[in-house]
PDB file of N, CA and C in Angstrom:
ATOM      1  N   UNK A   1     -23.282 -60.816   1.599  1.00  0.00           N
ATOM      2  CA  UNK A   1     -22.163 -60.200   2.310  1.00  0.00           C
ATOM      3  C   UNK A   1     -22.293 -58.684   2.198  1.00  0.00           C
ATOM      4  N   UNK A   2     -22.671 -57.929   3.450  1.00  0.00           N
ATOM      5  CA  UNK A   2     -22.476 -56.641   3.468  1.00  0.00           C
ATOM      6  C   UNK A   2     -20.951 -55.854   3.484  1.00  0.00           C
ATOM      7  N   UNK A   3     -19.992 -56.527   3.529  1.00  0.00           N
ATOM      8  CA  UNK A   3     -18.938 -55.759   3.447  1.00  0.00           C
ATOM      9  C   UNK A   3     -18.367 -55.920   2.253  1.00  0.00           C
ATOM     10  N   UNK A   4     -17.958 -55.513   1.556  1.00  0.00           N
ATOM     11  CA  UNK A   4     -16.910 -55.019   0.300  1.00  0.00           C
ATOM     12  C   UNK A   4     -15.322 -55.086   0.558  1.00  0.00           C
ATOM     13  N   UNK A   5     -15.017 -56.074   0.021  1.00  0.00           N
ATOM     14  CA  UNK A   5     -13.309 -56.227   0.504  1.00  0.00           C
ATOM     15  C   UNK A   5     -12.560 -55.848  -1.198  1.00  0.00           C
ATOM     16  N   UNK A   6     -11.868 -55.107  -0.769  1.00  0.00           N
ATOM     17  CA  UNK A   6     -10.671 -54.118  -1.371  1.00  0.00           C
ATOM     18  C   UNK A   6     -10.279 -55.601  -2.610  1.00  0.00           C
ATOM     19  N   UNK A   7      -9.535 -56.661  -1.908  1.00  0.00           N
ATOM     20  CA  UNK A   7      -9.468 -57.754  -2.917  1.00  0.00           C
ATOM     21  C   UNK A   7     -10.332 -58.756  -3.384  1.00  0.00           C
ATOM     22  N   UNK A   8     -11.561 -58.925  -3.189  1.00  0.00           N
ATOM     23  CA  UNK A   8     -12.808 -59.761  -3.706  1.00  0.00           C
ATOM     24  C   UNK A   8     -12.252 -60.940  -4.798  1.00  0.00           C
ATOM     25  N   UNK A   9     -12.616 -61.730  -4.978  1.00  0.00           N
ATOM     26  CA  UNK A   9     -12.485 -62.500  -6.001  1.00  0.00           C
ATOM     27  C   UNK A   9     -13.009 -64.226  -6.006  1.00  0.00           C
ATOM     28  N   UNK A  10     -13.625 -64.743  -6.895  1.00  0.00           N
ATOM     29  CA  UNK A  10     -13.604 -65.825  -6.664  1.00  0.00           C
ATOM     30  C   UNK A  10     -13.109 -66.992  -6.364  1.00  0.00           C
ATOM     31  N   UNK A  11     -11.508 -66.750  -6.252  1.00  0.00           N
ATOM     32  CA  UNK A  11     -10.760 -67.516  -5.880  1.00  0.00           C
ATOM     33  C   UNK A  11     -10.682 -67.630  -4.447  1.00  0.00           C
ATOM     34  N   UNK A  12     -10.901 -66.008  -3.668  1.00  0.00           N
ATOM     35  CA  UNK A  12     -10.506 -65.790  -2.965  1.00  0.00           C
ATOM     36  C   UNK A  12     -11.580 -66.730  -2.041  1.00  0.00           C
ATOM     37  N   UNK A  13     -13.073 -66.455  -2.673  1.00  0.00           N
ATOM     38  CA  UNK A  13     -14.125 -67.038  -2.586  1.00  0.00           C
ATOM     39  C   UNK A  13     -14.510 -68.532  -1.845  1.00  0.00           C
ATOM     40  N   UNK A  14     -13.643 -69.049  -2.976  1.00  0.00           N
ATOM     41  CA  UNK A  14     -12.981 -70.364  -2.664  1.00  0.00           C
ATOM     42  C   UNK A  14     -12.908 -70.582  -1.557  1.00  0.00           C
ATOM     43  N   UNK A  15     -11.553 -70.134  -1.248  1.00  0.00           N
ATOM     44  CA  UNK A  15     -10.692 -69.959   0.177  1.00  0.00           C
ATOM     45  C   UNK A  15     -11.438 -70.198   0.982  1.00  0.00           C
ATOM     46  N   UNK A  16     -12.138 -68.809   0.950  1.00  0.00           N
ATOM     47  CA  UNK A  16     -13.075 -68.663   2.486  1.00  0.00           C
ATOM     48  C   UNK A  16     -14.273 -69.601   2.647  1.00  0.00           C
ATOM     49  N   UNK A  17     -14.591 -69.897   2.035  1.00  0.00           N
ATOM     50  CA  UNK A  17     -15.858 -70.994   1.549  1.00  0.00           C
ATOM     51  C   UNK A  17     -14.806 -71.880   2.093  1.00  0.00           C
ATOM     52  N   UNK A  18     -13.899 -72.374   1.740  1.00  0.00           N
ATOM     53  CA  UNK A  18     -13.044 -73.720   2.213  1.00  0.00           C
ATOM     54  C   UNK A  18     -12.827 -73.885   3.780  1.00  0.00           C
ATOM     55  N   UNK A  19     -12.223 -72.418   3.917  1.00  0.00           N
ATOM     56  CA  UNK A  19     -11.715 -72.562   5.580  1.00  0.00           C
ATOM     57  C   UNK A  19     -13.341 -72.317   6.561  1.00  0.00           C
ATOM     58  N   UNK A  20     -14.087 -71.715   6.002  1.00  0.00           N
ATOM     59  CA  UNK A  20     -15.451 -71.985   6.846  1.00  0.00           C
ATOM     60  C   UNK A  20     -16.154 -73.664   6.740  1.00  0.00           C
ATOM     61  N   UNK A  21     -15.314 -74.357   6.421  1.00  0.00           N
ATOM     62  CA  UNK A  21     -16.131 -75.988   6.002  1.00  0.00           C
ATOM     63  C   UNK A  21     -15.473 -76.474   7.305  1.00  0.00           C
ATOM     64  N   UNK A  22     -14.451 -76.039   7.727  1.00  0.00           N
ATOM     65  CA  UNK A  22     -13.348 -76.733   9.065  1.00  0.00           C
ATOM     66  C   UNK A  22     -14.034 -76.549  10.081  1.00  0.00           C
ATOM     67  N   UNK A  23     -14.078 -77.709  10.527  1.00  0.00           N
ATOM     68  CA  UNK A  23     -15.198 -77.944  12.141  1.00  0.00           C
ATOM     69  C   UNK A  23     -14.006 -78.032  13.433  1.00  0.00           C
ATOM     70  N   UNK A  24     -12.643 -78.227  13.468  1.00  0.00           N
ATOM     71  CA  UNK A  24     -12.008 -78.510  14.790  1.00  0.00           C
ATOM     72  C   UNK A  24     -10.331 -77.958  14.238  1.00  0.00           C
ATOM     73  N   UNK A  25      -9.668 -77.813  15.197  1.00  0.00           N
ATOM     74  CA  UNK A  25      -8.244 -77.475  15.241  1.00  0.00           C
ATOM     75  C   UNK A  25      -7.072 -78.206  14.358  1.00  0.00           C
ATOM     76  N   UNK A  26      -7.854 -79.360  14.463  1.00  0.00           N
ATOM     77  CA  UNK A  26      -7.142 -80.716  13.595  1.00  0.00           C
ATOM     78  C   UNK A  26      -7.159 -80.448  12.519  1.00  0.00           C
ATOM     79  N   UNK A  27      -8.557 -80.454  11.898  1.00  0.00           N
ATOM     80  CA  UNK A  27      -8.738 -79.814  10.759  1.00  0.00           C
ATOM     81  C   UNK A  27      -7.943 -78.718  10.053  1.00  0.00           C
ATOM     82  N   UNK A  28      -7.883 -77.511  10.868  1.00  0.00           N
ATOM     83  CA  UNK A  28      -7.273 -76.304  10.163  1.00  0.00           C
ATOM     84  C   UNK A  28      -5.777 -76.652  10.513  1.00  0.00           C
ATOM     85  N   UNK A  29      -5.333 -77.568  11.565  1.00  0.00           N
ATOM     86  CA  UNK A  29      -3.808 -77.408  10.899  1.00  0.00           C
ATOM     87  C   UNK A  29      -3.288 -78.184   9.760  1.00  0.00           C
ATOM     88  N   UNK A  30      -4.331 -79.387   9.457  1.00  0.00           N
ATOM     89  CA  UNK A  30      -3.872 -80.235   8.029  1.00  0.00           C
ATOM     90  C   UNK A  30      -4.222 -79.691   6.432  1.00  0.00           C
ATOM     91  N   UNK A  31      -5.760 -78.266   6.897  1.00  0.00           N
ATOM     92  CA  UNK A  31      -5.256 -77.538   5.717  1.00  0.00           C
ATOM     93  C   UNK A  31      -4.730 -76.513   5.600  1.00  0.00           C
ATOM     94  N   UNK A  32      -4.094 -76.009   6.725  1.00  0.00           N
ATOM     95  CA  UNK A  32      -3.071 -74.877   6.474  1.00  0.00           C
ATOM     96  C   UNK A  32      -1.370 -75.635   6.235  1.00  0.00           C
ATOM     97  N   UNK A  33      -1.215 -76.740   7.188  1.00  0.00           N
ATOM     98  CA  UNK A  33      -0.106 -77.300   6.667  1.00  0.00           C
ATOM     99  C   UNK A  33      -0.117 -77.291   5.296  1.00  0.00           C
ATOM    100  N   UNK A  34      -1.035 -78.117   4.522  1.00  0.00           N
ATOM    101  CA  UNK A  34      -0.893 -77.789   3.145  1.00  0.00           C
ATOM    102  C   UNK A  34      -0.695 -76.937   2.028  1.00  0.00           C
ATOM    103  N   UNK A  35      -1.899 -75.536   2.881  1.00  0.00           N
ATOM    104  CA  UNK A  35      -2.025 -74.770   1.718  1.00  0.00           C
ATOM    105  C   UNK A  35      -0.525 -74.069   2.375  1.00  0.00           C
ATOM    106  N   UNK A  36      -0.582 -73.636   3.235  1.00  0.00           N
ATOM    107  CA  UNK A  36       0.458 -72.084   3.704  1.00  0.00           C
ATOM    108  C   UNK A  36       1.958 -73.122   4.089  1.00  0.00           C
ATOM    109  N   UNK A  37       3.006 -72.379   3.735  1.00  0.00           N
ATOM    110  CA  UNK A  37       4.571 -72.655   4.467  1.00  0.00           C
ATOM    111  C   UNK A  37       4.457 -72.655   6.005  1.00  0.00           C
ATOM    112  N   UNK A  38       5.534 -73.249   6.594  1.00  0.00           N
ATOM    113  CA  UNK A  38       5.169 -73.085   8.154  1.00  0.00           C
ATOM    114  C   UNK A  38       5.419 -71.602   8.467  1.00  0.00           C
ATOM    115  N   UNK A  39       6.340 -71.129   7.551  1.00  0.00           N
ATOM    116  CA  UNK A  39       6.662 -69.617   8.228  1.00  0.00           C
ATOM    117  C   UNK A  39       5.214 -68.759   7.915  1.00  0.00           C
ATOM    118  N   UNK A  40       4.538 -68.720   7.043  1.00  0.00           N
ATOM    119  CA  UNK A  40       3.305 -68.075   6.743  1.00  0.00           C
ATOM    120  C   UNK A  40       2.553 -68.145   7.881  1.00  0.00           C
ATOM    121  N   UNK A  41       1.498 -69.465   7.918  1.00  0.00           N
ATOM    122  CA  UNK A  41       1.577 -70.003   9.284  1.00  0.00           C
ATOM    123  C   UNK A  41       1.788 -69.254  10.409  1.00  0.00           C
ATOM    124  N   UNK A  42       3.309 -69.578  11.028  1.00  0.00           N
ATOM    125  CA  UNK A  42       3.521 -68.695  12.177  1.00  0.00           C
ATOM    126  C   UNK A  42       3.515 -66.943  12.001  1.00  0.00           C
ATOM    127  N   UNK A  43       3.386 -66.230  10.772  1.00  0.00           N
ATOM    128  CA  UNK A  43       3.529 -65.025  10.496  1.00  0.00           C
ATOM    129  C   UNK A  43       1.934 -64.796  10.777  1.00  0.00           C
ATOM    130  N   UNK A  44       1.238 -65.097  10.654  1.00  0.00           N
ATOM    131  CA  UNK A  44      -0.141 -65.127  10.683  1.00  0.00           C
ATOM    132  C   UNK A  44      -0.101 -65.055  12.171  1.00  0.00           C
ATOM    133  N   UNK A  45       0.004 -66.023  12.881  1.00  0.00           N
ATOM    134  CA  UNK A  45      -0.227 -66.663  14.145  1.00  0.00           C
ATOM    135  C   UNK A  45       0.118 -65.536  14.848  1.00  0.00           C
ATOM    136  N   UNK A  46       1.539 -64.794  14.375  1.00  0.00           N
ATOM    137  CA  UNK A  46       2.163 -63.897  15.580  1.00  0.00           C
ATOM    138  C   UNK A  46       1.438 -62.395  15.101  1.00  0.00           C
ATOM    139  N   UNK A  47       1.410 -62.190  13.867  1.00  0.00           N
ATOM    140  CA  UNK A  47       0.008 -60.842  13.581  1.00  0.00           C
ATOM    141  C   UNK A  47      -1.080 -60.894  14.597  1.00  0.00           C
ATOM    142  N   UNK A  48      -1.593 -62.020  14.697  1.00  0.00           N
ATOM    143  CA  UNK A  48      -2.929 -62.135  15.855  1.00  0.00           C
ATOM    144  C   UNK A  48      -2.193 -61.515  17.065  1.00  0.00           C
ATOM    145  N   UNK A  49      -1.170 -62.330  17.601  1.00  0.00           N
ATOM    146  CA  UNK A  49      -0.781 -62.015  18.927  1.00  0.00           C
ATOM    147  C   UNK A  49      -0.065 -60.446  18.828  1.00  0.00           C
ATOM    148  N   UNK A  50       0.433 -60.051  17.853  1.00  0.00           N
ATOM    149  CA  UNK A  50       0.420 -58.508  18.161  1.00  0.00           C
ATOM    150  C   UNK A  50      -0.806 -58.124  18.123  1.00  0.00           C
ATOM    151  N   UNK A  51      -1.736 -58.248  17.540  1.00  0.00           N
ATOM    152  CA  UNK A  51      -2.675 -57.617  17.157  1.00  0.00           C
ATOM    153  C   UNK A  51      -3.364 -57.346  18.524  1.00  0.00           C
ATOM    154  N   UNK A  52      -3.541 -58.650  19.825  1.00  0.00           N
ATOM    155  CA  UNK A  52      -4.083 -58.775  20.746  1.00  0.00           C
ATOM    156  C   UNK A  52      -3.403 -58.057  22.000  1.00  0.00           C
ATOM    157  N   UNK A  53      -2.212 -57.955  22.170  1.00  0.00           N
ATOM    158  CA  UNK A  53      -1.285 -57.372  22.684  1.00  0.00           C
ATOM    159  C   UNK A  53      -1.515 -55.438  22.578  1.00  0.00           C
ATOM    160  N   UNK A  54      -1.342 -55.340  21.163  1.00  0.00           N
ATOM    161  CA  UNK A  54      -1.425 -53.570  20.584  1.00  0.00           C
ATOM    162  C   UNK A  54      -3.415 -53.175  21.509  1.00  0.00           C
ATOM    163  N   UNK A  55      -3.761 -54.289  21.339  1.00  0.00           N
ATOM    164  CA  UNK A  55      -5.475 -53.867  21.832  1.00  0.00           C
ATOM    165  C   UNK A  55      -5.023 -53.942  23.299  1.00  0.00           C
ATOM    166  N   UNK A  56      -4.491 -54.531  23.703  1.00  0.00           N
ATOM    167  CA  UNK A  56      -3.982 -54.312  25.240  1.00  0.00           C
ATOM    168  C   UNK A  56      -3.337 -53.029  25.607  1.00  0.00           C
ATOM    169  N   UNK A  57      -3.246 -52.715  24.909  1.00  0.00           N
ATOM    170  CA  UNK A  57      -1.973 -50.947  24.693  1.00  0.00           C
ATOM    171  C   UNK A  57      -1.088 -51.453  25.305  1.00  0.00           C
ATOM    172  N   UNK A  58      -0.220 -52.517  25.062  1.00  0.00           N
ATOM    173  CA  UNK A  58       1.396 -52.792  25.311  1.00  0.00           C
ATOM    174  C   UNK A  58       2.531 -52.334  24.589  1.00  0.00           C
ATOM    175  N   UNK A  59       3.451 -52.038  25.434  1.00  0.00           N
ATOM    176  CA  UNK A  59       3.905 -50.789  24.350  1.00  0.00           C
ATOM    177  C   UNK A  59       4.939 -51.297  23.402  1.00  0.00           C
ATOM    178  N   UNK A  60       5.318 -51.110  22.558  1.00  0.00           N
ATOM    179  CA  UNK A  60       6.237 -51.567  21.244  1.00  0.00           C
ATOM    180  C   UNK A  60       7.022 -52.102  21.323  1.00  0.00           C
ATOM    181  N   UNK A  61       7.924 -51.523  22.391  1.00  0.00           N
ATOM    182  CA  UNK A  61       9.183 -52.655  22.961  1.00  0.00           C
ATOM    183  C   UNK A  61       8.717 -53.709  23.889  1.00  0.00           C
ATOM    184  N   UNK A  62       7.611 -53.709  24.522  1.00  0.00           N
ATOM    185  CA  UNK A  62       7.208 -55.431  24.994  1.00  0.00           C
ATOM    186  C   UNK A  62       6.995 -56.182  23.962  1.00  0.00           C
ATOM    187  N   UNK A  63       6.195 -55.683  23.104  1.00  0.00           N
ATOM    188  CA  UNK A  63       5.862 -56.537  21.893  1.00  0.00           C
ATOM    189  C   UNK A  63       6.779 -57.017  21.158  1.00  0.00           C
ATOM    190  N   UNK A  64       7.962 -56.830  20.868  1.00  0.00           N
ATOM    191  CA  UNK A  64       9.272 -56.848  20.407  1.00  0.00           C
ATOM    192  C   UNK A  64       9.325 -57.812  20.781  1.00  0.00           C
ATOM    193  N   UNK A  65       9.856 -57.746  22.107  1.00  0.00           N
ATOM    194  CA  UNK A  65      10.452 -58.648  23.372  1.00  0.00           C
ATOM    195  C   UNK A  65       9.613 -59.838  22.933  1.00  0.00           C
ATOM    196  N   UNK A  66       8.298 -60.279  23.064  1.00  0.00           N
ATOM    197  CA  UNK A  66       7.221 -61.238  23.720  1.00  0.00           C
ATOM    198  C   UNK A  66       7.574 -61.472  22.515  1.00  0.00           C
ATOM    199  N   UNK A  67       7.228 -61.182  20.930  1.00  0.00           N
ATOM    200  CA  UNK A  67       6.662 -61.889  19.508  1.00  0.00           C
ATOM    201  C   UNK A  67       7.717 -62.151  18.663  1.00  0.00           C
ATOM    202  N   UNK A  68       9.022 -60.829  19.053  1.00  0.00           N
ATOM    203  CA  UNK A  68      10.163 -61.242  17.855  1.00  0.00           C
ATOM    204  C   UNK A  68       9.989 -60.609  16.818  1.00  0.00           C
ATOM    205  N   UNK A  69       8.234 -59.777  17.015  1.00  0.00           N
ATOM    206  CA  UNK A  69       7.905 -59.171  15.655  1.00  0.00           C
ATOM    207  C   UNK A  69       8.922 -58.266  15.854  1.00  0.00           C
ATOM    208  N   UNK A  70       8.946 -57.666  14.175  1.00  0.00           N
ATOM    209  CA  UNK A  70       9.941 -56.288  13.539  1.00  0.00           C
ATOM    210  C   UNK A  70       9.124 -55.175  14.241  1.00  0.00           C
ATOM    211  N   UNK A  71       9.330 -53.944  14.318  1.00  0.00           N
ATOM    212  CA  UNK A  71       8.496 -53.241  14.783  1.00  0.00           C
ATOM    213  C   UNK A  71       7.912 -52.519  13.389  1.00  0.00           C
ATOM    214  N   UNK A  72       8.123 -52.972  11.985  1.00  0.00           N
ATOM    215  CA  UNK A  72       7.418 -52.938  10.764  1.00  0.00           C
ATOM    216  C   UNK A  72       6.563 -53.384  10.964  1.00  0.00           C
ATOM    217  N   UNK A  73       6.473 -55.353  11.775  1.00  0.00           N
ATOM    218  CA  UNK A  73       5.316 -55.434  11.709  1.00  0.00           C
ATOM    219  C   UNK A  73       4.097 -54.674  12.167  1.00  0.00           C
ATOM    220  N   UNK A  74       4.775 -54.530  13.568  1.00  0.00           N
ATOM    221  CA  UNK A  74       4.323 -53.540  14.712  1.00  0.00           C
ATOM    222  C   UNK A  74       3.236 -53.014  14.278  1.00  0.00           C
ATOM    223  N   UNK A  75       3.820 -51.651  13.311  1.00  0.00           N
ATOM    224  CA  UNK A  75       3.188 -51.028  13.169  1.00  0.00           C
ATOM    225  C   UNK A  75       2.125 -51.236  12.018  1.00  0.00           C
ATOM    226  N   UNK A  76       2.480 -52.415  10.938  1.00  0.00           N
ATOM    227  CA  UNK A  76       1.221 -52.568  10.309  1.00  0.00           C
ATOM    228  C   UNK A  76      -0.150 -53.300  10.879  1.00  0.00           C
ATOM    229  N   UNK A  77       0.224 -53.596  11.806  1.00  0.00           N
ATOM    230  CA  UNK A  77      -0.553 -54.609  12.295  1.00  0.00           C
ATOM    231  C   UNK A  77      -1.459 -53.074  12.975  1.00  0.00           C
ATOM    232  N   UNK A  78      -0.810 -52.482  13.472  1.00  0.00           N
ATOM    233  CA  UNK A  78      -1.154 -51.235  14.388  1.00  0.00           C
ATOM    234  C   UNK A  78      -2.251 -50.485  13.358  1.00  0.00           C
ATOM    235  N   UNK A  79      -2.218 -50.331  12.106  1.00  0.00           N
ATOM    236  CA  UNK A  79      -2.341 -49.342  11.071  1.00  0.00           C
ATOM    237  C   UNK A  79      -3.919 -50.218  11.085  1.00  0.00           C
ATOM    238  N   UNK A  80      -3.915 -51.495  10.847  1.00  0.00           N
ATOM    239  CA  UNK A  80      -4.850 -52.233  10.424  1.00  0.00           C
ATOM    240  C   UNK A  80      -5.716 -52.028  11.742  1.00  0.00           C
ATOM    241  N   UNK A  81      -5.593 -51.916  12.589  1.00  0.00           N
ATOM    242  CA  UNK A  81      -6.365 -52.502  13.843  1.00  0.00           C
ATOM    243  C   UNK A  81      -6.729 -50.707  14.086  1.00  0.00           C
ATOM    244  N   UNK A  82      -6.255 -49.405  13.575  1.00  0.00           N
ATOM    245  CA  UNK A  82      -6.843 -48.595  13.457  1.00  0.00           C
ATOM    246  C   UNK A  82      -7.963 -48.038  12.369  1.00  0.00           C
ATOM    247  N   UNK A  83      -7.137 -48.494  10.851  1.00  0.00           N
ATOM    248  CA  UNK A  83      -7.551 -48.127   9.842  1.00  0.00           C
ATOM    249  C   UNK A  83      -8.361 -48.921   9.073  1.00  0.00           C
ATOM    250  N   UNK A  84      -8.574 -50.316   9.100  1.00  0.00           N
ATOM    251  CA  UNK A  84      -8.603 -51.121   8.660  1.00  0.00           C
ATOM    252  C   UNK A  84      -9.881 -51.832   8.669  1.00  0.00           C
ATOM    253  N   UNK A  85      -9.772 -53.076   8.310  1.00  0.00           N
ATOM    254  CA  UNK A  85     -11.818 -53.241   7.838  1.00  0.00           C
ATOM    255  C   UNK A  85     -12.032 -54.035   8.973  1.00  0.00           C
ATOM    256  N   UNK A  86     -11.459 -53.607  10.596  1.00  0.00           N
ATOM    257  CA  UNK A  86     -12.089 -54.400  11.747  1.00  0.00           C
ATOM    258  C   UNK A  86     -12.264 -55.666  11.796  1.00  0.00           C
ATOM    259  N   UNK A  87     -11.338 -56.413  11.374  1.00  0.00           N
ATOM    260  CA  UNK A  87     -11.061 -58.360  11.230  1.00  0.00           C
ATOM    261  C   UNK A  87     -10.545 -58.389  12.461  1.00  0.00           C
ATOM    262  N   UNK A  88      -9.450 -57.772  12.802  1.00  0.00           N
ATOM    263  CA  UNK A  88      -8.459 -57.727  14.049  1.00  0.00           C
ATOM    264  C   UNK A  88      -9.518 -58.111  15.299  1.00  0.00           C
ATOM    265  N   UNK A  89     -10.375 -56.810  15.437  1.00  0.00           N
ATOM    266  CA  UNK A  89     -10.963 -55.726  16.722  1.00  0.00           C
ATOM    267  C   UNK A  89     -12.202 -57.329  16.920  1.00  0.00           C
ATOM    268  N   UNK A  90     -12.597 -57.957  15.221  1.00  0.00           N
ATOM    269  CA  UNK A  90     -13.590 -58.964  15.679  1.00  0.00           C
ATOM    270  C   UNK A  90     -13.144 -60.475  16.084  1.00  0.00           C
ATOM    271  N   UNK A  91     -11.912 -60.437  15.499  1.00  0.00           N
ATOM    272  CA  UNK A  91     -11.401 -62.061  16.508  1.00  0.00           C
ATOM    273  C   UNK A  91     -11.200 -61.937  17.375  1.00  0.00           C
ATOM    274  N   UNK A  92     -10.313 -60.426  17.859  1.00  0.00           N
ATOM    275  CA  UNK A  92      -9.974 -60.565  19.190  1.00  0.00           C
ATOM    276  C   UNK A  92     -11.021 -60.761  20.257  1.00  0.00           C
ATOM    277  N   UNK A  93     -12.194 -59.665  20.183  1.00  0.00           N
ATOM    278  CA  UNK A  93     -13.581 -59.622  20.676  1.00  0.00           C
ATOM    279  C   UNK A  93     -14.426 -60.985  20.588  1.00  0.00           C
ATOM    280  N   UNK A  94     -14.238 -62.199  19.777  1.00  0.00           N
ATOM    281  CA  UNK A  94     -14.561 -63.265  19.859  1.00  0.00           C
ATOM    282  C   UNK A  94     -13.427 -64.228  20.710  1.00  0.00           C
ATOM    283  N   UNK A  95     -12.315 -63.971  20.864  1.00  0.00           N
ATOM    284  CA  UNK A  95     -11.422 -64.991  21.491  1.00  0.00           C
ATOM    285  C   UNK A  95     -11.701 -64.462  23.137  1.00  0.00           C
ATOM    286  N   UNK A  96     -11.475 -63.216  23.179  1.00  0.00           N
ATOM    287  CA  UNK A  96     -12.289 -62.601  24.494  1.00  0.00           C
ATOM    288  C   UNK A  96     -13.450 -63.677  25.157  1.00  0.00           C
ATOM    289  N   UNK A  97     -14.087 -63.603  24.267  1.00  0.00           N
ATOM    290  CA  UNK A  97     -15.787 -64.641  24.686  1.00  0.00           C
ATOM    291  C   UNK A  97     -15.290 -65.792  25.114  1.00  0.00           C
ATOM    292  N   UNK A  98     -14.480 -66.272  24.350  1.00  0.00           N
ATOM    293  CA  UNK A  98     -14.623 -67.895  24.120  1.00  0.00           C
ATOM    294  C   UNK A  98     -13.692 -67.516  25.595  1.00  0.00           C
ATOM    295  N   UNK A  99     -12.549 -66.806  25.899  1.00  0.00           N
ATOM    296  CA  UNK A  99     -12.143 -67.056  27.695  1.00  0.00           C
ATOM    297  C   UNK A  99     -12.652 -66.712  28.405  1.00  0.00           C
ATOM    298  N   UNK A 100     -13.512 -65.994  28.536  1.00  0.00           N
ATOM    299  CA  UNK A 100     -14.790 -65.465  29.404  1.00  0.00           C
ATOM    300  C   UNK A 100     -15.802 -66.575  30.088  1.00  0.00           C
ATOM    301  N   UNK A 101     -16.152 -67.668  28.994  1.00  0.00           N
ATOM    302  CA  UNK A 101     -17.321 -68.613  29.010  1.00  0.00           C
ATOM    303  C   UNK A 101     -16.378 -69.708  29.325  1.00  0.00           C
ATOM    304  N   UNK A 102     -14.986 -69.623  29.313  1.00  0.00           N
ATOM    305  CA  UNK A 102     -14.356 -70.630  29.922  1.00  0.00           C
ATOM    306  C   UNK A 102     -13.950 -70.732  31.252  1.00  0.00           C
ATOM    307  N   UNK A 103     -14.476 -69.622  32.220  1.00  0.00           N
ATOM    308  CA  UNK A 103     -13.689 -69.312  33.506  1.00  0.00           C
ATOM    309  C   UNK A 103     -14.954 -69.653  34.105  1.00  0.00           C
TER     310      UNK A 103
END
């Protein structure tokens, strides 16, 4: 692994080793049902969709409107997708593909 993450750990290790073993949708919702609360879950879910939205340059009060997010979230989500170790900029840029190769 060439990148260096701020929280590293073998637990964390774990994790990611775990959720890279999931082959289909089914899969990741019976182990996120487990591991995460549903609100985690959807807090996650709606970070992406700001996240995809803010890369759209939609402006703060649509995002409001559309997600329900706080505009706390708003803006962390905003902070990350500027400042941040580029997780955001690479799912979105992969979910991009995957509708691209679907049209």
């Amino acid at each position: 692994m060439s990148y260096q993450s701020k929280f590293a750990s073998n637990d964390i290790e774990l994790l990611f080793e775990a959720i890279l073993k999931l082959e289909n949708k089914e899969e990741c919702y019976r182990l996120f049902e487990d591991l995460c609360t549903v609100k985690e879950v959807m807090d996650m879910a709606q970070r992406i969709k700001v996240a995809k939205l803010l890369d759209l340059k939609t402006p703060y009060h649509v995002i409001v409107e559309e997600t329900h997010a706080s505009t706390a979230t708003i803006s962390r989500v905003n902070k990350s997708l500027q400042y941040g170790a580029d997780g955001y900029h690479l799912i979105i840029s992969r979910l991009d593909e995957i509708k691209k190769n679907q049209k």
